[in-house]
C-alpha atoms as a PDB file:
ATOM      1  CA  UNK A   1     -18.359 -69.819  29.702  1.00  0.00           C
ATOM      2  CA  UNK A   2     -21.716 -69.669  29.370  1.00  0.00           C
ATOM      3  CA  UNK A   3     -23.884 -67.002  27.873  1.00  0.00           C
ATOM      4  CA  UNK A   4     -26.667 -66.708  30.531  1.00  0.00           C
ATOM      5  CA  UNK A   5     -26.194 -66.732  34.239  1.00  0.00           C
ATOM      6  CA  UNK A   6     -29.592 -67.192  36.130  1.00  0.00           C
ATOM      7  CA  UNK A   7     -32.673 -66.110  35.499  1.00  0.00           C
ATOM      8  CA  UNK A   8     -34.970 -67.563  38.098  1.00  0.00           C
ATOM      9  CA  UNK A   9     -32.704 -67.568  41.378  1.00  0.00           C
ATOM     10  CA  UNK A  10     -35.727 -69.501  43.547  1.00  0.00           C
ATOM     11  CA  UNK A  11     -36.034 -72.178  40.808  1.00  0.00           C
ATOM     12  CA  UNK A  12     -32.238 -73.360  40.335  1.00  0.00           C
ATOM     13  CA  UNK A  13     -32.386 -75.508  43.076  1.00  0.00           C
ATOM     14  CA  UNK A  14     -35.415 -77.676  42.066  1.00  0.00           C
ATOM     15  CA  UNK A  15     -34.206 -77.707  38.500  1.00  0.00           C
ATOM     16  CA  UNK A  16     -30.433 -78.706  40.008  1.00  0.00           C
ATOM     17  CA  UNK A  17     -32.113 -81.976  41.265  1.00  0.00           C
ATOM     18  CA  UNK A  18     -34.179 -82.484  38.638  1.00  0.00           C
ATOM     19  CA  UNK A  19     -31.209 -82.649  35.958  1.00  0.00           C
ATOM     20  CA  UNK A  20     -29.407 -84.558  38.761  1.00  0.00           C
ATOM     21  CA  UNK A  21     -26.220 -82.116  38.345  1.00  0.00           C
ATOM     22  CA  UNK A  22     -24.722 -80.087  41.616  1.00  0.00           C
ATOM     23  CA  UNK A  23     -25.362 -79.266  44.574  1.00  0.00           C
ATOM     24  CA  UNK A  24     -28.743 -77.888  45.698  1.00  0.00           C
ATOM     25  CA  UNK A  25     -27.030 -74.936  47.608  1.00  0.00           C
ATOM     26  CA  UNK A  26     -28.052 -72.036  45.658  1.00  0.00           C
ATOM     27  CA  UNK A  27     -30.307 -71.299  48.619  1.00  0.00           C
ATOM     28  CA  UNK A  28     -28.334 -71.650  51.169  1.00  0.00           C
ATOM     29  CA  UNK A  29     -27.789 -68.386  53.506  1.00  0.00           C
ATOM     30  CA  UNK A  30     -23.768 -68.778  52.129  1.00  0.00           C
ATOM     31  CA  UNK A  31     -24.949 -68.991  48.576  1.00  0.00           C
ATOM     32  CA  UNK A  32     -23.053 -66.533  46.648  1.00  0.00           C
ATOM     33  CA  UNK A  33     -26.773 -65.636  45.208  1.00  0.00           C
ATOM     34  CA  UNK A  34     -27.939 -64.956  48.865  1.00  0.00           C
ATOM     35  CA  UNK A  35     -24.691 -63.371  50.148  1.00  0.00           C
ATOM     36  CA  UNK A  36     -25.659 -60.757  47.039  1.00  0.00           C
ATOM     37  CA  UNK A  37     -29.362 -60.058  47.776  1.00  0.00           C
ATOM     38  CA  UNK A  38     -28.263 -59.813  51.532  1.00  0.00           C
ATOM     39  CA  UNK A  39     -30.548 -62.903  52.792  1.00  0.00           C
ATOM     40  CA  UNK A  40     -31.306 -66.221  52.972  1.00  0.00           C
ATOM     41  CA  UNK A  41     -33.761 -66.437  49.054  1.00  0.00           C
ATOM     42  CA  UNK A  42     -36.378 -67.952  50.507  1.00  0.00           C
ATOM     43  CA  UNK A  43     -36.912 -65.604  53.026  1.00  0.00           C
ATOM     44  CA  UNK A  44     -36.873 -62.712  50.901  1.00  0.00           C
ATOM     45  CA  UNK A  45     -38.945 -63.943  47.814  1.00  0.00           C
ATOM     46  CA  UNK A  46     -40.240 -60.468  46.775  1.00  0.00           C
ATOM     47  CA  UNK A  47     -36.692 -59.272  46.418  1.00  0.00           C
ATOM     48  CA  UNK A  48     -36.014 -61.836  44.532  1.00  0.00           C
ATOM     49  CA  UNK A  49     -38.128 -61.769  42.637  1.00  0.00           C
ATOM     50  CA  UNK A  50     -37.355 -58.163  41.595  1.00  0.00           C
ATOM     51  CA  UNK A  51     -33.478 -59.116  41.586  1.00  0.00           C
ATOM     52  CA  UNK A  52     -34.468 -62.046  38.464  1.00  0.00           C
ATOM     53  CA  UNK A  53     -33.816 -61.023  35.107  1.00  0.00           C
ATOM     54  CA  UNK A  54     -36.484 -63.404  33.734  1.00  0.00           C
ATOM     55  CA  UNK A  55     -38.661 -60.182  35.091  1.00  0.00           C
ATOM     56  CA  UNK A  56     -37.478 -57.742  33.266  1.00  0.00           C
ATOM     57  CA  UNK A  57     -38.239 -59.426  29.851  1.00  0.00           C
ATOM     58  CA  UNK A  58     -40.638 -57.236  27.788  1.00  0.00           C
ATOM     59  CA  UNK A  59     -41.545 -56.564  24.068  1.00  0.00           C
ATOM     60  CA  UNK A  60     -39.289 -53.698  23.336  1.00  0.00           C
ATOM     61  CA  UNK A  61     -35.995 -55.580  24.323  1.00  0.00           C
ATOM     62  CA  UNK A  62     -33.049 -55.920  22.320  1.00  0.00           C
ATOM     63  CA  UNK A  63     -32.381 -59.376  20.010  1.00  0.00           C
ATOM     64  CA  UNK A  64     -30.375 -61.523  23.061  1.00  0.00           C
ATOM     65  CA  UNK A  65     -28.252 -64.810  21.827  1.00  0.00           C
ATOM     66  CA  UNK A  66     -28.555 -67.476  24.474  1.00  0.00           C
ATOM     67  CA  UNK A  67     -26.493 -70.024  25.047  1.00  0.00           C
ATOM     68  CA  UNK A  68     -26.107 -73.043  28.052  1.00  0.00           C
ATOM     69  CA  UNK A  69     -24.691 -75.997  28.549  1.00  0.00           C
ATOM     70  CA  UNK A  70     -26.917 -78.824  29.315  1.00  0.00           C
ATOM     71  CA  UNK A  71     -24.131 -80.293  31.786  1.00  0.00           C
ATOM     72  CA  UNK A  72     -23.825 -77.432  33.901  1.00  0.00           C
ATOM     73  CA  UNK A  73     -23.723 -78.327  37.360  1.00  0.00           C
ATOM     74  CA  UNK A  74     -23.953 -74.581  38.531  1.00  0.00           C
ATOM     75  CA  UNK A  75     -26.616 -73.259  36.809  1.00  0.00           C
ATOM     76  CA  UNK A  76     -29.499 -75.582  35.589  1.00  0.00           C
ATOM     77  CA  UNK A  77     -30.110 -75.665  31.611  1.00  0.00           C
ATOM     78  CA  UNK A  78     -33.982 -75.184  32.842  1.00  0.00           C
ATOM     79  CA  UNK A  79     -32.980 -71.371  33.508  1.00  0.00           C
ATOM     80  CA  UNK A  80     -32.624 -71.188  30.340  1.00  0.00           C
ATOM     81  CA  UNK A  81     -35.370 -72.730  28.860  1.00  0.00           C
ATOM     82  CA  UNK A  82     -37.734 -70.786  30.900  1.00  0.00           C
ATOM     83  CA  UNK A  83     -36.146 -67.616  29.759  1.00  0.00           C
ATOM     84  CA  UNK A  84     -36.928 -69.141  26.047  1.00  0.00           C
ATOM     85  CA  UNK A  85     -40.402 -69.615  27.443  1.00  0.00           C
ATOM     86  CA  UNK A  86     -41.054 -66.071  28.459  1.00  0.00           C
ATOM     87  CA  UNK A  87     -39.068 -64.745  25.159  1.00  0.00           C
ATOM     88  CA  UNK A  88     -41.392 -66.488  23.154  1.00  0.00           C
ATOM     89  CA  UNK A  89     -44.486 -65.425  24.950  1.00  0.00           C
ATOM     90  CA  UNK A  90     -43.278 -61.354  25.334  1.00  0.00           C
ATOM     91  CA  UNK A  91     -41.289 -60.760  21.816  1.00  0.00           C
ATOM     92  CA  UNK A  92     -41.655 -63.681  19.775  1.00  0.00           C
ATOM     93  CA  UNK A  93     -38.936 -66.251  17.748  1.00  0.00           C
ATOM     94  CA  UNK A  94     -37.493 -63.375  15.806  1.00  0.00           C
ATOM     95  CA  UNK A  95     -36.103 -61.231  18.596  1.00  0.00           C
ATOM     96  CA  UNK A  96     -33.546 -64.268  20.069  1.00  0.00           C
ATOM     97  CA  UNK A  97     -31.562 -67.150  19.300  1.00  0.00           C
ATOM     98  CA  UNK A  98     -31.185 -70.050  21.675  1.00  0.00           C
ATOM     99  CA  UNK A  99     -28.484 -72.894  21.599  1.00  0.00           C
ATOM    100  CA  UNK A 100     -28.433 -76.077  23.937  1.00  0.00           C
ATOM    101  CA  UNK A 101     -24.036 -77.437  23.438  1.00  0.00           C
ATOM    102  CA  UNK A 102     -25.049 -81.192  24.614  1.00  0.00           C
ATOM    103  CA  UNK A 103     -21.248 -81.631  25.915  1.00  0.00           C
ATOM    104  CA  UNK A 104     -20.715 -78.470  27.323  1.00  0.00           C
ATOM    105  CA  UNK A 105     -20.393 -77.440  31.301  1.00  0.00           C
ATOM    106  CA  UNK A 106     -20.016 -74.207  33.090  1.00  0.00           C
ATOM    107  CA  UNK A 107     -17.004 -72.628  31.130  1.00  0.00           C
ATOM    108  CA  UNK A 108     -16.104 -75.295  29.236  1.00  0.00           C
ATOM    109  CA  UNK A 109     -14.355 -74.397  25.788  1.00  0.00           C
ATOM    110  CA  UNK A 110     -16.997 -75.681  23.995  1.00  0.00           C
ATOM    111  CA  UNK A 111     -18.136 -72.281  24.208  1.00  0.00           C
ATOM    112  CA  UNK A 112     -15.104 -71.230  22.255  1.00  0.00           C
ATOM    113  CA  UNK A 113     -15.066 -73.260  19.291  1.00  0.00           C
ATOM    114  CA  UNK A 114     -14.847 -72.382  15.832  1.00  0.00           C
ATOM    115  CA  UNK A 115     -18.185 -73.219  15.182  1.00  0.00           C
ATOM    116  CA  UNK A 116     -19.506 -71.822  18.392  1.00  0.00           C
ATOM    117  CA  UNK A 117     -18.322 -68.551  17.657  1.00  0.00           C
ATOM    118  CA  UNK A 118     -18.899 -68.106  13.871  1.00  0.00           C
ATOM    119  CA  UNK A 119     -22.351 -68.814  15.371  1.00  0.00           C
ATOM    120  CA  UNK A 120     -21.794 -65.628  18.161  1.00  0.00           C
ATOM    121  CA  UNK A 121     -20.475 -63.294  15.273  1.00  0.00           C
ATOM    122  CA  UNK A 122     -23.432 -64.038  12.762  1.00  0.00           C
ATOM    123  CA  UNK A 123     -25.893 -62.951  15.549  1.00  0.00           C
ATOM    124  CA  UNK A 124     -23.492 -60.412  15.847  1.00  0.00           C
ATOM    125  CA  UNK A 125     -23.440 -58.870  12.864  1.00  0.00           C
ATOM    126  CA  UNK A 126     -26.944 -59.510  12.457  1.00  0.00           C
ATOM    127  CA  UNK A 127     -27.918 -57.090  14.741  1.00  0.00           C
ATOM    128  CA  UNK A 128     -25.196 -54.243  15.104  1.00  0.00           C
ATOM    129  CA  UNK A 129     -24.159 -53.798  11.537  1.00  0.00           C
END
C-alpha cells in the first residue's frame, strides 16, 4: 500500500507518461477519479481543483508521514513530490517526513517490512505520545 493517494488529480496523467509507468487514463470520463467528481476532469477543472488535497495544505496542519513507491503505475511518484514541494513552502521540513521505496509499486509489501514500519511507528510515536 501506499501512504498517499493523489494529490493533483489533473497532473497524474502527464506525470504517468513522464515516468513511463501506466496507463494515461486517469482522465478518462470512466476514470474511477472522474466517475467520483461526477465528470469528465478536464471539463470540470475548478472542481477539481477544490476536490485535490494538495489544496488544502496550510501552516497549521498536522506532522503527515509520506510515503510512495517510485514504480507505481497507478499513481505517479511526482504526486508526491509536489505535495513535498508545497509542504516545504507552507509548514516547513519539521512538520513531515517523506520516503521514496525505489522497488516498491502500488501495494507492494515493501510497504510492510520490518524496516518500513519501525520507520511508520517512530513517526508515530513521535507525534502522538
Amino acid at each position: 500500500m501506499d501512504w498517499l493517494g493523489p494529490t493533483d488529480f489533473l497532473k497524474m496523467d502527464e506525470q504517468l507518461a513522464e515516468s513511463g509507468l501506466g496507463l494515461c487514463d486517469h482522465s478518462e470520463a470512466d476514470s474511477p477519479e472522474s466517475i467520483f467528481l461526477g465528470a469528465r476532469l478536464t471539463d470540470i477543472p475548478e472542481l477539481v481543483q477544490r476536490a485535490n488535497p494538495i489544496t488544502y495544505v496550510h501552516a497549521d496542519m498536522p506532522p503527515i508521514l509520506i510515503q510512495h513507491g517510485r514504480m507505481d503505475a497507478m499513481i505517479p511518484v511526482q504526486q508526491s513530490m509536489n505535495l513535498v514541494h508545497k509542504l516545504e513552502e507552507s509548514v516547513g521540513h519539521d512538520r513531515f517526513e517523506f520516503g521514496i521505496l525505489e522497488d516498491a509499486s502500488n501495494g507492494d509489501p515493501l510497504f510492510e517490512s520490518e524496516d518500513n514500519m519501525k520507520r511508520v511507528f517512530q513517526f508515530l510515536d513521535r507525534y502522538l505520545k
